[in-house]
N, C-alpha and C. Protein backbone atom coordinates (compact mmCIF):
# COMPACT_ATOMS: atom_id res chain seq x y z
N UNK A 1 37.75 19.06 -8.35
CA UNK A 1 37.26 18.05 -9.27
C UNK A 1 35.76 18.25 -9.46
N UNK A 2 35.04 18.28 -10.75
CA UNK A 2 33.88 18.15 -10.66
C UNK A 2 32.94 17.23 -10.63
N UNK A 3 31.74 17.08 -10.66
CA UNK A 3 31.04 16.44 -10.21
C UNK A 3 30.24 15.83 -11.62
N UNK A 4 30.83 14.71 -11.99
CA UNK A 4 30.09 13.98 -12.81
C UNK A 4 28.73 13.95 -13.16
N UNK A 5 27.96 14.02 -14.31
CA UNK A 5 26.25 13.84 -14.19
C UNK A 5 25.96 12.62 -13.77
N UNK A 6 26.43 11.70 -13.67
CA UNK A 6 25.68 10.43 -12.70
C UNK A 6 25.73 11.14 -11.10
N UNK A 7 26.53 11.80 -10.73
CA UNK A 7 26.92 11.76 -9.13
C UNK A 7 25.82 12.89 -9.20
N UNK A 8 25.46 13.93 -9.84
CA UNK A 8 24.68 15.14 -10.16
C UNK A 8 23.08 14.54 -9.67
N UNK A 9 23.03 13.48 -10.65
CA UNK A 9 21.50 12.66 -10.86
C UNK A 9 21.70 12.04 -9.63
N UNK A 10 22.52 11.21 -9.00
CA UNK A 10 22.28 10.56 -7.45
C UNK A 10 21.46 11.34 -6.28
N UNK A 11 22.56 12.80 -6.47
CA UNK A 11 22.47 13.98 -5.35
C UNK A 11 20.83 14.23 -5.13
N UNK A 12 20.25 14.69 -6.64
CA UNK A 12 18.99 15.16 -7.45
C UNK A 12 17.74 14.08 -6.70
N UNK A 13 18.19 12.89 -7.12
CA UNK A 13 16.68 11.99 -6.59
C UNK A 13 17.38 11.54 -5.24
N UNK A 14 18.44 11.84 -4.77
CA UNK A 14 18.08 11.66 -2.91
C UNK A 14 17.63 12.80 -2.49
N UNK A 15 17.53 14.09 -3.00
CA UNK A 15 17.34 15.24 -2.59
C UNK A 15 15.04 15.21 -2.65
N UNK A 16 14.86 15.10 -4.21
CA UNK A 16 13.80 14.56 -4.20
C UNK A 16 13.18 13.70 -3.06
N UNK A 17 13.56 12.71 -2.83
CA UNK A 17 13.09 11.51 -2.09
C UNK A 17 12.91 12.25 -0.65
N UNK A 18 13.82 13.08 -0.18
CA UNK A 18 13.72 13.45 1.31
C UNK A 18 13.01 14.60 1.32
N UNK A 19 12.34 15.71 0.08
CA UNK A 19 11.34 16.03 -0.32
C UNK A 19 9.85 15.56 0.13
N UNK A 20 9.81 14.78 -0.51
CA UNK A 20 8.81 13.36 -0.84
C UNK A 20 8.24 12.92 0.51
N UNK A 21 9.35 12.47 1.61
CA UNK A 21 9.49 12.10 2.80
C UNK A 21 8.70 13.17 3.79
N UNK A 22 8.98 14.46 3.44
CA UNK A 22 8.92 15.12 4.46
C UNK A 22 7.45 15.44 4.07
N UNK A 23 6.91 15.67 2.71
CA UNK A 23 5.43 15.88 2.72
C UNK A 23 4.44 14.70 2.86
N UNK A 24 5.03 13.55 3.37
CA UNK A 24 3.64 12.60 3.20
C UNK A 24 2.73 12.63 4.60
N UNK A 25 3.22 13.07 5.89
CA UNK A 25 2.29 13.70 6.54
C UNK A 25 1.38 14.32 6.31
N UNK A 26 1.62 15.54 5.42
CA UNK A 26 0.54 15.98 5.02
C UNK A 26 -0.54 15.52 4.30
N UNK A 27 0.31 14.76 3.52
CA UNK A 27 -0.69 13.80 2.59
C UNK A 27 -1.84 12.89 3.18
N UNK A 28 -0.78 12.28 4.08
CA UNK A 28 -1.85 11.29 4.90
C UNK A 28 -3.01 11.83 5.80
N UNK A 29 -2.89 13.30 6.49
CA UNK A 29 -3.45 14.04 6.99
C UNK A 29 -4.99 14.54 6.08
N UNK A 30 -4.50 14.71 5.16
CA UNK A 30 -5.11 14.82 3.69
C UNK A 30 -6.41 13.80 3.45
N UNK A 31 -5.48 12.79 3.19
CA UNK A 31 -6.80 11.92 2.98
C UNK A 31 -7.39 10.92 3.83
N UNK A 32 -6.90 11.30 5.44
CA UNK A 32 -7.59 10.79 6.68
C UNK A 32 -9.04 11.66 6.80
N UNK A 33 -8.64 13.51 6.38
CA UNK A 33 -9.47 14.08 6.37
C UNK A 33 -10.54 14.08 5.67
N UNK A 34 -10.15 13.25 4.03
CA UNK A 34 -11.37 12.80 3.10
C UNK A 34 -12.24 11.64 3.81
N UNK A 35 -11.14 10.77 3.73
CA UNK A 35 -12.21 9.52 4.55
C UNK A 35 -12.97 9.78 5.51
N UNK A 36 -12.49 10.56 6.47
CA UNK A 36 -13.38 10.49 8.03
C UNK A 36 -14.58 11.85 7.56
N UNK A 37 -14.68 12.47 6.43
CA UNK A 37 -15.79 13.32 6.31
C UNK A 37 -16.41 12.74 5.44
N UNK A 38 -16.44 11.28 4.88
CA UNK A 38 -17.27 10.67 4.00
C UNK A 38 -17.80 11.46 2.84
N UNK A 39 -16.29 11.87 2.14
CA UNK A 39 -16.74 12.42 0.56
C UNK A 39 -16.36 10.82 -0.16
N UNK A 40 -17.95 11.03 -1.13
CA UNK A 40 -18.37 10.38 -1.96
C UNK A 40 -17.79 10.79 -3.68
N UNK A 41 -17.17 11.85 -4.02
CA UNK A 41 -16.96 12.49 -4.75
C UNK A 41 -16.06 12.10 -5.68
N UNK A 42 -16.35 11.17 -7.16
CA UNK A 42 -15.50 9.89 -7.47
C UNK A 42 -14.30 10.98 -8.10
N UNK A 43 -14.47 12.36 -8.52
CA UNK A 43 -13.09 13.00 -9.30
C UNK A 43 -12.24 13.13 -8.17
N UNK A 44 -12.88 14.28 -6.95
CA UNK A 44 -11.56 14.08 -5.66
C UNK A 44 -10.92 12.77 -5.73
N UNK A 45 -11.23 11.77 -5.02
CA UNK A 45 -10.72 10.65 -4.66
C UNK A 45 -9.77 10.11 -5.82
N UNK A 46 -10.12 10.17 -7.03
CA UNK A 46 -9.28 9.87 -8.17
C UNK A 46 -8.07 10.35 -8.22
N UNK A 47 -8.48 11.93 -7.85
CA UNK A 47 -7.10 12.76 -8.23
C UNK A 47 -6.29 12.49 -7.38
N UNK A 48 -6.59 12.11 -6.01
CA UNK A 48 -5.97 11.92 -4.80
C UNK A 48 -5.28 10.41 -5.44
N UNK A 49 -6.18 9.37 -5.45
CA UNK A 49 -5.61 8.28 -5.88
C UNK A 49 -4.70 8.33 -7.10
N UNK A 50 -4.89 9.29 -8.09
CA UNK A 50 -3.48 9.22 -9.49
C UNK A 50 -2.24 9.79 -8.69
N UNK A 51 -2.38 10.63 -7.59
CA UNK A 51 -1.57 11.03 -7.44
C UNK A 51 -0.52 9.86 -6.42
N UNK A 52 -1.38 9.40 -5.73
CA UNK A 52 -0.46 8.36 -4.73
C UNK A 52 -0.53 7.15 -5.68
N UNK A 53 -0.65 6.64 -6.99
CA UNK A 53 -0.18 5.77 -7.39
C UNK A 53 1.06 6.43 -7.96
N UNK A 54 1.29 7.18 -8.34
CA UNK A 54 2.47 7.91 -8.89
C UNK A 54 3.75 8.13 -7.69
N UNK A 55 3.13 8.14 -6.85
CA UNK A 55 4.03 7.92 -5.66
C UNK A 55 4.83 7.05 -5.90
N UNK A 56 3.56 6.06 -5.63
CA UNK A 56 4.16 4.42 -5.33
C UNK A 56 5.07 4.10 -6.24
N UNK A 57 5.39 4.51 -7.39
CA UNK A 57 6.03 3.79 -8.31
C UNK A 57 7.21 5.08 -8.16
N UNK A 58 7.51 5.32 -7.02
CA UNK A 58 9.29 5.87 -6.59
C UNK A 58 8.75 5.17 -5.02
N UNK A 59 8.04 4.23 -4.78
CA UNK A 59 8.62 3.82 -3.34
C UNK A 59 7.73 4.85 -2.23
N UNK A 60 7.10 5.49 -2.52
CA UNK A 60 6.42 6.14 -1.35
C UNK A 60 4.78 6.04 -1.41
N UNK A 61 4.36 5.67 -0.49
CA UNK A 61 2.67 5.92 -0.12
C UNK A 61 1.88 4.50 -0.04
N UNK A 62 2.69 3.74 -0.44
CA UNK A 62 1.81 1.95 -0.75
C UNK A 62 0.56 2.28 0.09
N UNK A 63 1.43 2.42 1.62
CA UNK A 63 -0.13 1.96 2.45
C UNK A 63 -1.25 2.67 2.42
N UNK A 64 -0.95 4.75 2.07
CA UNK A 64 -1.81 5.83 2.00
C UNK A 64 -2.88 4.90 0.58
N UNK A 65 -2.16 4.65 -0.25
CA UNK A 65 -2.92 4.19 -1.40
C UNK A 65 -3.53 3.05 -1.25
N UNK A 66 -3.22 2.07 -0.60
CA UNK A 66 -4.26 1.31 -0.03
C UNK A 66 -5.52 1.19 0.29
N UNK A 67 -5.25 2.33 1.62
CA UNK A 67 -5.80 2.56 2.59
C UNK A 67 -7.36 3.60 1.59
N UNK A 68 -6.95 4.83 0.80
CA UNK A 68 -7.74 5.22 0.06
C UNK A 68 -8.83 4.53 -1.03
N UNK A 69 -7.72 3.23 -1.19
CA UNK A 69 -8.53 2.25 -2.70
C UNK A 69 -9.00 1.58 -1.94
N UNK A 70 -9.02 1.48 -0.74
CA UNK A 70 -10.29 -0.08 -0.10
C UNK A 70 -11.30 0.89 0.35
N UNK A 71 -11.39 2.42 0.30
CA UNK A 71 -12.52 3.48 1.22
C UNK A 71 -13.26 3.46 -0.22
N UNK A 72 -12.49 4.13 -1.43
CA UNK A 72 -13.54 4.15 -2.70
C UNK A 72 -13.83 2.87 -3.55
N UNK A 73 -13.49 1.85 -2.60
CA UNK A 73 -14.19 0.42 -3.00
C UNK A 73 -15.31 0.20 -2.08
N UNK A 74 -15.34 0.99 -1.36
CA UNK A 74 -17.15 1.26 -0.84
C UNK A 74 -18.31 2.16 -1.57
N UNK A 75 -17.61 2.84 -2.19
CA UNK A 75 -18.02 3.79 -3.41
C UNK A 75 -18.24 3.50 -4.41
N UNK A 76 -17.18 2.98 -5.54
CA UNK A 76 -17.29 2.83 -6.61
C UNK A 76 -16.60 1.32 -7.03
N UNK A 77 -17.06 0.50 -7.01
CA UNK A 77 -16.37 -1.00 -7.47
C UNK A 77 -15.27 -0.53 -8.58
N UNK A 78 -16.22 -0.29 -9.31
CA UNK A 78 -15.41 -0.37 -10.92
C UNK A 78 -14.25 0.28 -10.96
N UNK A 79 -14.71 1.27 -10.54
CA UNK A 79 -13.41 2.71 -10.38
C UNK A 79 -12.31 1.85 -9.60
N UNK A 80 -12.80 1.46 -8.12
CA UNK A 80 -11.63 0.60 -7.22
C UNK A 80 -10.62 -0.31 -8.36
N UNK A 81 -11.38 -1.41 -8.86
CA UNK A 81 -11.07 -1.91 -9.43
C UNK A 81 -9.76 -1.55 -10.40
N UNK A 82 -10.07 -0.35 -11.31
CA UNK A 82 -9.05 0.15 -12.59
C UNK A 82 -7.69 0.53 -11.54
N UNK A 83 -8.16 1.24 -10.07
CA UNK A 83 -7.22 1.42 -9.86
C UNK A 83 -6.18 0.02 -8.94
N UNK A 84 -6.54 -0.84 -8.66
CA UNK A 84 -6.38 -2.10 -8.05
C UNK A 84 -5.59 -2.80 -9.48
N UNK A 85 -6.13 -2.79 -10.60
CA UNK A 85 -5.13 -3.35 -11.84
C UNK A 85 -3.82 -2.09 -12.21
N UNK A 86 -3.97 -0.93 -11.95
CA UNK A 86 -2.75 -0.42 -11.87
C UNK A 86 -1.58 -0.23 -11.24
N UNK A 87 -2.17 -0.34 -10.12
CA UNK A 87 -1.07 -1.13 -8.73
C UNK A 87 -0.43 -2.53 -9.13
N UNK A 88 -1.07 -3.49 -9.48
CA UNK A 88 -0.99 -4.34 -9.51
C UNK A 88 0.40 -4.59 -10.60
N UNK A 89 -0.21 -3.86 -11.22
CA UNK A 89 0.55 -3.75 -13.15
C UNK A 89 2.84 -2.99 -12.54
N UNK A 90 2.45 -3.06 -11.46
CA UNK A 90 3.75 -2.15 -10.95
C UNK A 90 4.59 -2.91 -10.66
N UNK A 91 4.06 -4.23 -9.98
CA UNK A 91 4.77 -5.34 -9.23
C UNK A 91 5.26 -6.22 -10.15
């Protein structure tokens, strides 16, 4: 019997997700290593931050992204801010 495209697409984003799962160590490793070397550098931190809001909206990284948007809210208000209304905009 074959395998339906819904059962196809199930397989696909659990396969993704445990993907996902297995690299956020690194991730977090990642940007423990930004924070604790005190880069000021508002494009890094951005790219880092577009990327873990993009997370978040499949369910992975809330706290990494947090944790990053309250460090470049020592940095940059405004910037914090845009990204604090896009989080927000998810819920």
């Amino acid at each position: 019997m074959e395998k339906d495209a819904f059962q196809e697409l199930a397989e696909l984003i659990h396969a993704i997700n445990e993907r996902l799962a297995q690299q956020m160590p690194l991730l977090e490793e990642e940007i423990e290593r930004l924070i604790s070397s005190g880069n000021t550098e508002n494009n890094t931190i951005e790219n880092y931050l577009d990327t873990l809001l993009s997370l978040t909206m499949h369910g992975f990284g809330d706290a990494l992204f947090i944790r990053l948007l309250e460090y470049y809210n020592t940095i940059d208000l405004d910037g914090a801010m845009f990204y604090w209304n896009e989080y927000d905009k998810q819920e």
